[in-house]
C-alpha atoms as a PDB file:
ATOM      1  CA  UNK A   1     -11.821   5.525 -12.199  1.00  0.00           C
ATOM      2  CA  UNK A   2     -10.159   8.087 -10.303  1.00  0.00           C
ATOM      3  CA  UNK A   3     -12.264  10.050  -8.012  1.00  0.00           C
ATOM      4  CA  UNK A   4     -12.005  13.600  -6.841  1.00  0.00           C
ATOM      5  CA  UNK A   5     -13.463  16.371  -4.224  1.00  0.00           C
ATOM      6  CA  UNK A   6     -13.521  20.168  -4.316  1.00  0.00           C
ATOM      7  CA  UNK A   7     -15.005  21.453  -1.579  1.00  0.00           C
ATOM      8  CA  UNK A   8     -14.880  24.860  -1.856  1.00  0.00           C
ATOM      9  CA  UNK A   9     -17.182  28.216  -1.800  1.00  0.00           C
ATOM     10  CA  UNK A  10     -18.270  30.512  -3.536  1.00  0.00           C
ATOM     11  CA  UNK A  11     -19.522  29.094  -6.311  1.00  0.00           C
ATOM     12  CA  UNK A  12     -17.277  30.910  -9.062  1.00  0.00           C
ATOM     13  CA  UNK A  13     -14.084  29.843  -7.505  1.00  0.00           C
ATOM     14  CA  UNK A  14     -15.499  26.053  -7.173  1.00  0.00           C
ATOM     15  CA  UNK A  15     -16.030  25.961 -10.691  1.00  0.00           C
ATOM     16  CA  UNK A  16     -12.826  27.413 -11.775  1.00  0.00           C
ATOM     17  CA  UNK A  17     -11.278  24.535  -9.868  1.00  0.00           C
ATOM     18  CA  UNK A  18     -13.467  22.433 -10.960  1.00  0.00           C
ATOM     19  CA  UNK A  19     -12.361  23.312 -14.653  1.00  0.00           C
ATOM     20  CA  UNK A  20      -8.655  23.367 -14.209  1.00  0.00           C
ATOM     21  CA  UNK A  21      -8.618  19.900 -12.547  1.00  0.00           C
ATOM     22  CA  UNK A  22     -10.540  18.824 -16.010  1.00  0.00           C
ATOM     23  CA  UNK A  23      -8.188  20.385 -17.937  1.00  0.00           C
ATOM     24  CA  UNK A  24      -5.487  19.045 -16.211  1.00  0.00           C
ATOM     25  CA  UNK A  25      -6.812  15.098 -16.195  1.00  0.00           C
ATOM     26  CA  UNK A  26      -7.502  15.728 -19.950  1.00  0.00           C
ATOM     27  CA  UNK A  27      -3.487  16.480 -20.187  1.00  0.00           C
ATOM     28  CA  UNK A  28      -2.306  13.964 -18.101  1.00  0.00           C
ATOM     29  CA  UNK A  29      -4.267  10.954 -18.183  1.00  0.00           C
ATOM     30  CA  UNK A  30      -6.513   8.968 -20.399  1.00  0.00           C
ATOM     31  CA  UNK A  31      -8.053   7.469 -17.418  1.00  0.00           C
ATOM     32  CA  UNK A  32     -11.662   8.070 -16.222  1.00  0.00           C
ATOM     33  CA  UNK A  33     -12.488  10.326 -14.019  1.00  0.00           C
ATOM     34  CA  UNK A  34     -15.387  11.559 -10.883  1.00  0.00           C
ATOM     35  CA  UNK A  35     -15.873  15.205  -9.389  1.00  0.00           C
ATOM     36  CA  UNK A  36     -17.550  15.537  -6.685  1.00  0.00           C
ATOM     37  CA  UNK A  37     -18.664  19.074  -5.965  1.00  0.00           C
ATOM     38  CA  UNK A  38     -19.414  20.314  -2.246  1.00  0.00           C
ATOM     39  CA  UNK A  39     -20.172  24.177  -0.988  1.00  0.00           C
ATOM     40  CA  UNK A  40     -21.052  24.005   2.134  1.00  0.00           C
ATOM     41  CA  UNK A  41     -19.370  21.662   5.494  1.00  0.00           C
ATOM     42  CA  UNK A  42     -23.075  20.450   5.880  1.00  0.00           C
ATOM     43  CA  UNK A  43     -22.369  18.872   2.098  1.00  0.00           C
ATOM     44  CA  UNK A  44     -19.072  17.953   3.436  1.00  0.00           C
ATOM     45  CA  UNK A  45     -20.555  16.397   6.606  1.00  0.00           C
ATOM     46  CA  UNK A  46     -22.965  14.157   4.241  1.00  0.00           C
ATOM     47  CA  UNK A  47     -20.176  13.619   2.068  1.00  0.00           C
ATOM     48  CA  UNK A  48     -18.484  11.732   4.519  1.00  0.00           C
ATOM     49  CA  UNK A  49     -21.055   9.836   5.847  1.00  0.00           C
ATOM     50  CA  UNK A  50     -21.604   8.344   2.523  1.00  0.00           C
ATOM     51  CA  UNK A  51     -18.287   6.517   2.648  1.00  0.00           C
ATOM     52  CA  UNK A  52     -17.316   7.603  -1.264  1.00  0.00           C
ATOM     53  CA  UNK A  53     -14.420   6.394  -2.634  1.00  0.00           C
ATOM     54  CA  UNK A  54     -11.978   9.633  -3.067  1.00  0.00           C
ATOM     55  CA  UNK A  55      -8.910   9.918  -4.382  1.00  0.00           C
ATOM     56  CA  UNK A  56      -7.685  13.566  -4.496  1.00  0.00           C
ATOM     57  CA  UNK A  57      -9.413  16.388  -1.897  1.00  0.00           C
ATOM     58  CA  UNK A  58      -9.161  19.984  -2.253  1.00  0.00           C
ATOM     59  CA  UNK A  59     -10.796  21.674   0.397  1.00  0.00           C
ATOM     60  CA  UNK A  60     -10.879  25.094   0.984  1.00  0.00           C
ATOM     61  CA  UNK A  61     -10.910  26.061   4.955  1.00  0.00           C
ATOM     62  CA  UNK A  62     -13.028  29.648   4.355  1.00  0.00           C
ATOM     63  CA  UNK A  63     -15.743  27.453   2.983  1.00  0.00           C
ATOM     64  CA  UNK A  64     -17.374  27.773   6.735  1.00  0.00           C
ATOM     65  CA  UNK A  65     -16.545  28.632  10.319  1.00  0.00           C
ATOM     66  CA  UNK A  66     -12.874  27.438  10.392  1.00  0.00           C
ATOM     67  CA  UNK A  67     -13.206  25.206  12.950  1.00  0.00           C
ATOM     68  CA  UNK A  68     -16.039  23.185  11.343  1.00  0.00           C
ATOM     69  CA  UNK A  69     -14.055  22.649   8.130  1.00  0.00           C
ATOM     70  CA  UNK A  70     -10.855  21.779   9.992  1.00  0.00           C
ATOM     71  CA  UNK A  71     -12.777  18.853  11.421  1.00  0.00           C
ATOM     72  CA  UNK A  72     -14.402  17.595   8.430  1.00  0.00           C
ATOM     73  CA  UNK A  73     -10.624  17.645   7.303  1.00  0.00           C
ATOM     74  CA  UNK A  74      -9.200  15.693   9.881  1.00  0.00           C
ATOM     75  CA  UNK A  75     -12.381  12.924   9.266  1.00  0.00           C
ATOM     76  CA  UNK A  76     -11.333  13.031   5.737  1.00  0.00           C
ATOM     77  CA  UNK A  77      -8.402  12.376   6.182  1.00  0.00           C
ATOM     78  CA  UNK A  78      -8.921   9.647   8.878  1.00  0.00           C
ATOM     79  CA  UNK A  79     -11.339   8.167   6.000  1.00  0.00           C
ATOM     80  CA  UNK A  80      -8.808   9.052   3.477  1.00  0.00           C
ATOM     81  CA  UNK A  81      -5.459   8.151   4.372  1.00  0.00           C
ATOM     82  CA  UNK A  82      -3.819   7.949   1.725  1.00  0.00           C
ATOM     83  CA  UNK A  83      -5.814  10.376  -0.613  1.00  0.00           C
ATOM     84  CA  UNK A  84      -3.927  13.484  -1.803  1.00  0.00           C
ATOM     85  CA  UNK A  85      -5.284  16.810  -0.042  1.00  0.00           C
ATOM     86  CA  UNK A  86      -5.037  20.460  -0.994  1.00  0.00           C
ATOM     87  CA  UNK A  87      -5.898  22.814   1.534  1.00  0.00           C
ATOM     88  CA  UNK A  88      -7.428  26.055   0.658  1.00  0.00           C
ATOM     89  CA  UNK A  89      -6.730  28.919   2.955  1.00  0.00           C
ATOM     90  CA  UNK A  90      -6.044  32.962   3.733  1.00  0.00           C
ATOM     91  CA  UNK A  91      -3.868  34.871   5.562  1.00  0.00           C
ATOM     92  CA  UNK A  92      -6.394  35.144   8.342  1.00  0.00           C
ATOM     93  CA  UNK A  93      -5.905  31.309   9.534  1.00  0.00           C
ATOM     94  CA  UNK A  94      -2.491  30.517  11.185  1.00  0.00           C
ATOM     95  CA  UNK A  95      -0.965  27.758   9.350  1.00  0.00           C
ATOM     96  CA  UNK A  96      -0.657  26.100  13.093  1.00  0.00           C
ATOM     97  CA  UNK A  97      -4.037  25.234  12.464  1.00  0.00           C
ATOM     98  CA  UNK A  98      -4.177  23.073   9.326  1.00  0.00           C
ATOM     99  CA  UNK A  99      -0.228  22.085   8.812  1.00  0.00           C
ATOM    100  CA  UNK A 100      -0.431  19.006  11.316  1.00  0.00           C
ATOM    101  CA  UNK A 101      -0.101  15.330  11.161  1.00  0.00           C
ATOM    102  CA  UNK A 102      -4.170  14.633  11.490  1.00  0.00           C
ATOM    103  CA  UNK A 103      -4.972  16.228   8.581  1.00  0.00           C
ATOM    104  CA  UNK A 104      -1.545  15.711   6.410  1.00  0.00           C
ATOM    105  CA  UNK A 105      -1.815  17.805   3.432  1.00  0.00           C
ATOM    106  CA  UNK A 106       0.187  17.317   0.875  1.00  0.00           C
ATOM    107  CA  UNK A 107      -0.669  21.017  -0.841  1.00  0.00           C
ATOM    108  CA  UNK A 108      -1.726  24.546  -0.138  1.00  0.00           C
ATOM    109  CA  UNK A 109      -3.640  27.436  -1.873  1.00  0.00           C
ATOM    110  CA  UNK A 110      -3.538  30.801  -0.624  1.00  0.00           C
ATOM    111  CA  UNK A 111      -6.571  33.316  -1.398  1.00  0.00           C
ATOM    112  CA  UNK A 112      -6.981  35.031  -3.184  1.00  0.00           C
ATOM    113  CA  UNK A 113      -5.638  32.472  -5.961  1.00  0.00           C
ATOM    114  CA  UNK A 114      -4.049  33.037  -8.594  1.00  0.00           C
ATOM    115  CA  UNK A 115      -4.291  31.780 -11.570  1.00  0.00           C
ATOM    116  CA  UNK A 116      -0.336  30.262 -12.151  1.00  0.00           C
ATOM    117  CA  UNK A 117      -0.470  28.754  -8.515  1.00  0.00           C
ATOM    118  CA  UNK A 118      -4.004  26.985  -9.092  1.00  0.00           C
ATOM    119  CA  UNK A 119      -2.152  25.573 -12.971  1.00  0.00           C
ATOM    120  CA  UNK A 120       0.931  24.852 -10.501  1.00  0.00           C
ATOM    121  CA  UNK A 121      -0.403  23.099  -7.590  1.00  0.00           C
ATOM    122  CA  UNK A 122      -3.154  21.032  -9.685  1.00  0.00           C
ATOM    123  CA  UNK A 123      -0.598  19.961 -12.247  1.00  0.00           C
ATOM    124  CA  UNK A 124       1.788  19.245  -9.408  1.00  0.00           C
ATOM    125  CA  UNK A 125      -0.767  16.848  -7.543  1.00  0.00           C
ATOM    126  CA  UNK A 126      -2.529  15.143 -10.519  1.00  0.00           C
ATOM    127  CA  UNK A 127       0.673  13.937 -12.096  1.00  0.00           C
ATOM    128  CA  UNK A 128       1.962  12.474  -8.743  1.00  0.00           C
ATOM    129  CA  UNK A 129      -1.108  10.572  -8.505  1.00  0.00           C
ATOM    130  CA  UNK A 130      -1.201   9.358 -12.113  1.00  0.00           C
ATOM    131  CA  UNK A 131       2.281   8.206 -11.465  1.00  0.00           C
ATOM    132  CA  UNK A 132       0.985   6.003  -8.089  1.00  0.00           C
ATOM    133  CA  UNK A 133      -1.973   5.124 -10.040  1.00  0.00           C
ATOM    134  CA  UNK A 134      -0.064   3.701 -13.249  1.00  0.00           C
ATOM    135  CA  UNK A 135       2.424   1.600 -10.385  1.00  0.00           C
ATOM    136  CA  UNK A 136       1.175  -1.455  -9.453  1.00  0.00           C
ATOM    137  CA  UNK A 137       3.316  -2.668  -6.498  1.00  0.00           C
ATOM    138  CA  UNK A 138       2.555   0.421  -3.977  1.00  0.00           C
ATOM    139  CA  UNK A 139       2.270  -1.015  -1.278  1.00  0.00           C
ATOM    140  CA  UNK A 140      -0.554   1.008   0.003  1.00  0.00           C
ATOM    141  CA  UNK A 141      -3.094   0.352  -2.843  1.00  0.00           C
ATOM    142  CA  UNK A 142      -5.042  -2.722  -4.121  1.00  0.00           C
ATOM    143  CA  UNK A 143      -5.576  -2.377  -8.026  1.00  0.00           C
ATOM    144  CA  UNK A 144      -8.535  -3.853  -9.849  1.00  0.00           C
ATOM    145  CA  UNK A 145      -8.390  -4.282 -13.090  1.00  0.00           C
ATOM    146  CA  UNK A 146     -11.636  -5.002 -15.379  1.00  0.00           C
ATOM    147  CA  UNK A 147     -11.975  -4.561 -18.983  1.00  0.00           C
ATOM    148  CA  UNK A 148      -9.182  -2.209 -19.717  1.00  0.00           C
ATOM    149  CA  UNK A 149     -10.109   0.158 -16.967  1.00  0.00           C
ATOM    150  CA  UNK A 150      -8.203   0.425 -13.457  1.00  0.00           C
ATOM    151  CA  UNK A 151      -9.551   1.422  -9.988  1.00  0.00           C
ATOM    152  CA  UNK A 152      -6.659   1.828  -7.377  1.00  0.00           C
ATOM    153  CA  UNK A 153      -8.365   1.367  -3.666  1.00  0.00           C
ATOM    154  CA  UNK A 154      -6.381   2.227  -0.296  1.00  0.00           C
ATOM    155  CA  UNK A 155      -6.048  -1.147   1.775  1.00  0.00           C
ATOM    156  CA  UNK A 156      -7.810   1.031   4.824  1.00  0.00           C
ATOM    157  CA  UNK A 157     -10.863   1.443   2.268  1.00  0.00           C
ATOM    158  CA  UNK A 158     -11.517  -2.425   1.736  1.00  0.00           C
ATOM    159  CA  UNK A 159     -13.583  -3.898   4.062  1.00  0.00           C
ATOM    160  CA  UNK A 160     -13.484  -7.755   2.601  1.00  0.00           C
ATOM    161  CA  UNK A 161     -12.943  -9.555  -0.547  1.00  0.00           C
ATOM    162  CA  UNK A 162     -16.250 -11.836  -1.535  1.00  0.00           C
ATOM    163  CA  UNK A 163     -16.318 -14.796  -3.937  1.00  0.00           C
ATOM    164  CA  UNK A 164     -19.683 -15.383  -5.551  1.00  0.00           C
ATOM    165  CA  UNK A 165     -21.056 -15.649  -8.962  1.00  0.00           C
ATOM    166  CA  UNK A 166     -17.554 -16.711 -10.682  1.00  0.00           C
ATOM    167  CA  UNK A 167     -15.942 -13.555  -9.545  1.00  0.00           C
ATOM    168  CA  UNK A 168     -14.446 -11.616  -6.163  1.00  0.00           C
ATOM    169  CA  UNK A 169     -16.100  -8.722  -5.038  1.00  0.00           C
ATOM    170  CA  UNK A 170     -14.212  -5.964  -3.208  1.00  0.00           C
ATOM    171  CA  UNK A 171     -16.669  -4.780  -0.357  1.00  0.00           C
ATOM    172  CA  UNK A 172     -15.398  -0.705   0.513  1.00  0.00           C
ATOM    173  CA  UNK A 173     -18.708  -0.973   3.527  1.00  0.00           C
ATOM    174  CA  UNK A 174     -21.201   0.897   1.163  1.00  0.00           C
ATOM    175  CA  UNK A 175     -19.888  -0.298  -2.315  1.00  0.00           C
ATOM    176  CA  UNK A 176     -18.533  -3.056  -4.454  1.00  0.00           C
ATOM    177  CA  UNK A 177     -16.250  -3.663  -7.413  1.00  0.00           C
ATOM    178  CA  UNK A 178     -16.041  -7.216  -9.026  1.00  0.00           C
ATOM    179  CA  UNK A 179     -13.443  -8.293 -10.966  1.00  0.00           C
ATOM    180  CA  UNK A 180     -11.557 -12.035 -11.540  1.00  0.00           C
ATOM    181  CA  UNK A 181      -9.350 -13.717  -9.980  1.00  0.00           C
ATOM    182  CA  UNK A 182      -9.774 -16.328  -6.751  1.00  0.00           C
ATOM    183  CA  UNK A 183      -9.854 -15.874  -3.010  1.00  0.00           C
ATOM    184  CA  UNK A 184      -6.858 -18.519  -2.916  1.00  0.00           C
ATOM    185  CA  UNK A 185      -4.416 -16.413  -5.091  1.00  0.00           C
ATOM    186  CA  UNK A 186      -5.646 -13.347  -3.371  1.00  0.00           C
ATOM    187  CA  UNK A 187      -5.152 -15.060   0.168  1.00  0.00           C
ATOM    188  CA  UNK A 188      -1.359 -15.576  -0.753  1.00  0.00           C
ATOM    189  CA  UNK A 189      -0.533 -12.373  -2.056  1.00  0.00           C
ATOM    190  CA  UNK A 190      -2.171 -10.368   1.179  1.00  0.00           C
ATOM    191  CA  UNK A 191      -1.672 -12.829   3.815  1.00  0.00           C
ATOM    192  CA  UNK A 192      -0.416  -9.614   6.078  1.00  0.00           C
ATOM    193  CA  UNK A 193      -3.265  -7.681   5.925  1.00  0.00           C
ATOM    194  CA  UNK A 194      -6.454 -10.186   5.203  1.00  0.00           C
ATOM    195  CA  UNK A 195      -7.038 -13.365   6.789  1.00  0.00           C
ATOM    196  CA  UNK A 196      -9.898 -16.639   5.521  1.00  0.00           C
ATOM    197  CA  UNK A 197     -12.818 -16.517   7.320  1.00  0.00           C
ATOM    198  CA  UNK A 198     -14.802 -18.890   5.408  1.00  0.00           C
ATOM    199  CA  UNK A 199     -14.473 -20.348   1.886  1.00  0.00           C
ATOM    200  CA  UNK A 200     -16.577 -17.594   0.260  1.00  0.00           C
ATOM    201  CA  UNK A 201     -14.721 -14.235   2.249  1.00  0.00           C
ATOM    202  CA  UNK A 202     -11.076 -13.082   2.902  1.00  0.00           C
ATOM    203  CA  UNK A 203     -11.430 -10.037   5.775  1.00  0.00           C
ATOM    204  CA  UNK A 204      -9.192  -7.354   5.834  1.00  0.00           C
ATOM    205  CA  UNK A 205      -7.809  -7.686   9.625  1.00  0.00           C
ATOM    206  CA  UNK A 206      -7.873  -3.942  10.955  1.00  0.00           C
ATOM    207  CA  UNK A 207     -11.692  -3.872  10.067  1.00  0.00           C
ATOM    208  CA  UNK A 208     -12.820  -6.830  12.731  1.00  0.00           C
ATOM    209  CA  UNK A 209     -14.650  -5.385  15.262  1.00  0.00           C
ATOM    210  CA  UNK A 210     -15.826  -8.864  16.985  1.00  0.00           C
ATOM    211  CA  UNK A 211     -15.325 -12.198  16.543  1.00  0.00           C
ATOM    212  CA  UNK A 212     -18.361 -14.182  17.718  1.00  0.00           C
ATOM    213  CA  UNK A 213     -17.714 -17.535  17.474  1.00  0.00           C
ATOM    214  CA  UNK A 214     -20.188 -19.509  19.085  1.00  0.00           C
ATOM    215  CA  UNK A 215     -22.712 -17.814  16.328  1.00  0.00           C
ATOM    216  CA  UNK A 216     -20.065 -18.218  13.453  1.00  0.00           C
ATOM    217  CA  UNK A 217     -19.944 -14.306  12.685  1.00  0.00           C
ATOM    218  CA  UNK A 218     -17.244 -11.631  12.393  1.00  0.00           C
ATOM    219  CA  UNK A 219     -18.697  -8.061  12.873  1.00  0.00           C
ATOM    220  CA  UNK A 220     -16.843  -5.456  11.308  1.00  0.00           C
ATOM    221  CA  UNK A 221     -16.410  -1.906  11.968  1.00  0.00           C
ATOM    222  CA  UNK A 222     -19.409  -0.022  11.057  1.00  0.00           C
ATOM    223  CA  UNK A 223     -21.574  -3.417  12.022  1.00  0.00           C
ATOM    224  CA  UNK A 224     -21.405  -5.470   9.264  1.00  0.00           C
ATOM    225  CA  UNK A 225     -21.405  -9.401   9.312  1.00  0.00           C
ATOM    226  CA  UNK A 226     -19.380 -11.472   7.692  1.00  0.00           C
ATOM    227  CA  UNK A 227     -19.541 -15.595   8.123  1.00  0.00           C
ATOM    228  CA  UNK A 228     -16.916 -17.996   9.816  1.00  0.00           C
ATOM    229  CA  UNK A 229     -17.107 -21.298   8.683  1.00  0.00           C
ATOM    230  CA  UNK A 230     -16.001 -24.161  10.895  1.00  0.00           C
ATOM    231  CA  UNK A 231     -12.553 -24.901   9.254  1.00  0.00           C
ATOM    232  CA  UNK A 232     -11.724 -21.227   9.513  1.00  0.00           C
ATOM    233  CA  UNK A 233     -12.518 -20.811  13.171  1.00  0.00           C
ATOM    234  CA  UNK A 234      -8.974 -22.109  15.067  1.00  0.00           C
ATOM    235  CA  UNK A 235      -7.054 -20.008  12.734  1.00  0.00           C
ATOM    236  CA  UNK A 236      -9.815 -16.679  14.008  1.00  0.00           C
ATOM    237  CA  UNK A 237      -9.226 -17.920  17.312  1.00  0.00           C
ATOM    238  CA  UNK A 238      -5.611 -18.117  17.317  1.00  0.00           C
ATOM    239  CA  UNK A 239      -5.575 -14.571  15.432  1.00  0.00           C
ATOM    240  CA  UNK A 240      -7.320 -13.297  17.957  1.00  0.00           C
ATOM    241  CA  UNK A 241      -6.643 -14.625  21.081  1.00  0.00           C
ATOM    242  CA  UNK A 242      -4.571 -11.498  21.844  1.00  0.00           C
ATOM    243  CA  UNK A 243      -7.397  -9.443  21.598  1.00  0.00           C
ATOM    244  CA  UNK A 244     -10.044 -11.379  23.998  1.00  0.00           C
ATOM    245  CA  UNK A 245     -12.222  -8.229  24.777  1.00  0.00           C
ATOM    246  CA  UNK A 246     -13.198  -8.749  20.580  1.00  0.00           C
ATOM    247  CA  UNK A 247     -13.605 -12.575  21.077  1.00  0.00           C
ATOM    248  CA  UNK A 248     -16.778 -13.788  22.530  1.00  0.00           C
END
């Protein structure tokens, strides 16, 4: 399922958006798709808190004070790195302001919109993610595959993969996707980004907070705990032995 946010106030011009993008995914895709609607940065600020899976942002920066939406941008896109983001803005807000590497948006929509550019720019940005969505070797995304349906999840949005119940589990910190296939095969394919911690978990290495090994846990960012078993620990150790303020 592809998932996507407008952000954007008033009300009218939210749902016009909100419309256009449907029209648009109807076009493009066959694929299944989430909107999530926010009008208001409080919205936004929840939003983000919630730890969503998102795919394509459009944000508009009048929503609020400037200022307040410019930093709910950059924690998107901190969240978000490799989501695709369309900025939203007038002539009143110097593009010094929103064109810079912490937020990195890949479009822009100028108020008061018109109707071609809106058609343009969402045509523009849904078929360029279709296309990464239908290619299976970017680099940059993990795709999951169940029952005809895919799900295409950023590497910096996994958390671990889980074995249990005859399936893995891909843990995102507040959700989870099963599908099958084994934590050996998986191992061996993403050996540069996760690393065995115990029989039952492969960890994605930039989410390891801690590593306490006299209590056989890994704490991740965020707080979660994740076991090490004894076979796994040298191999934590050596791992992290460059890092001894996050071995204990």
């Amino acid at each position: 399922m592809i998932s996507m946010l407008i952000a954007d106030n008033p009300d009218a011009e939210r749902k016009r958006l909100l419309n256009e993008s449907k029209w648009q995914a109807a076009k493009l895709t066959d694929d299944d798709w989430c909107w999530i609607e926010c009008g208001s940065s409080q919205e936004l600020t929840r939003l983000i808190a919630e730890n969503r899976k998102l795919d394509l942002m459009c944000l508009d920066l009048t929503m609020q004070t400037t200022e307040q939406v410019l930093e709910a941008a950059e924690r998107l896109r901190g969240t978000y790195p490799v989501a695709h983001m369309i900025l939203i803005a007038n002539n009143k807000i110097s593009p010094v302001k929103y064109m810079r590497p912490a937020i990195g948006a890949q479009s822009l929509l100028l108020k008061p919109l018109e109707e071609e550019s809106v058609k343009e720019v969402l045509d523009e940005t849904i078929r360029s993610y279709v296309s990464k969505f239908r290619e299976k070797n970017d680099e940059q995304y993990f795709v999951v595959e169940t029952r005809g349906e895919r799900e295409l999840f950023s590497y910096d949005r996994i958390m671990y993969f889980e074995a249990r119940e005859k399936k893995v589990f891909l843990n995102t910190g507040n959700m989870e996707y099963p599908f099958y296939d084994t934590l050996d095969q998986l191992e061996a394919r993403l050996s540069d980004r996760f690393m065995r911690c115990h029989r039952g978990f492969l960890v994605n290495k930039s989410k390891i907070s801690r590593v306490y090994l006299s209590q056989n846990l890994v704490v991740l960012t965020g707080g979660e705990e994740i076991p090490v078993s004894r076979s796994y620990k040298p191999s934590m150790k050596q791992y992290m032995s460059g890092a001894e303020n996050k071995l204990i």
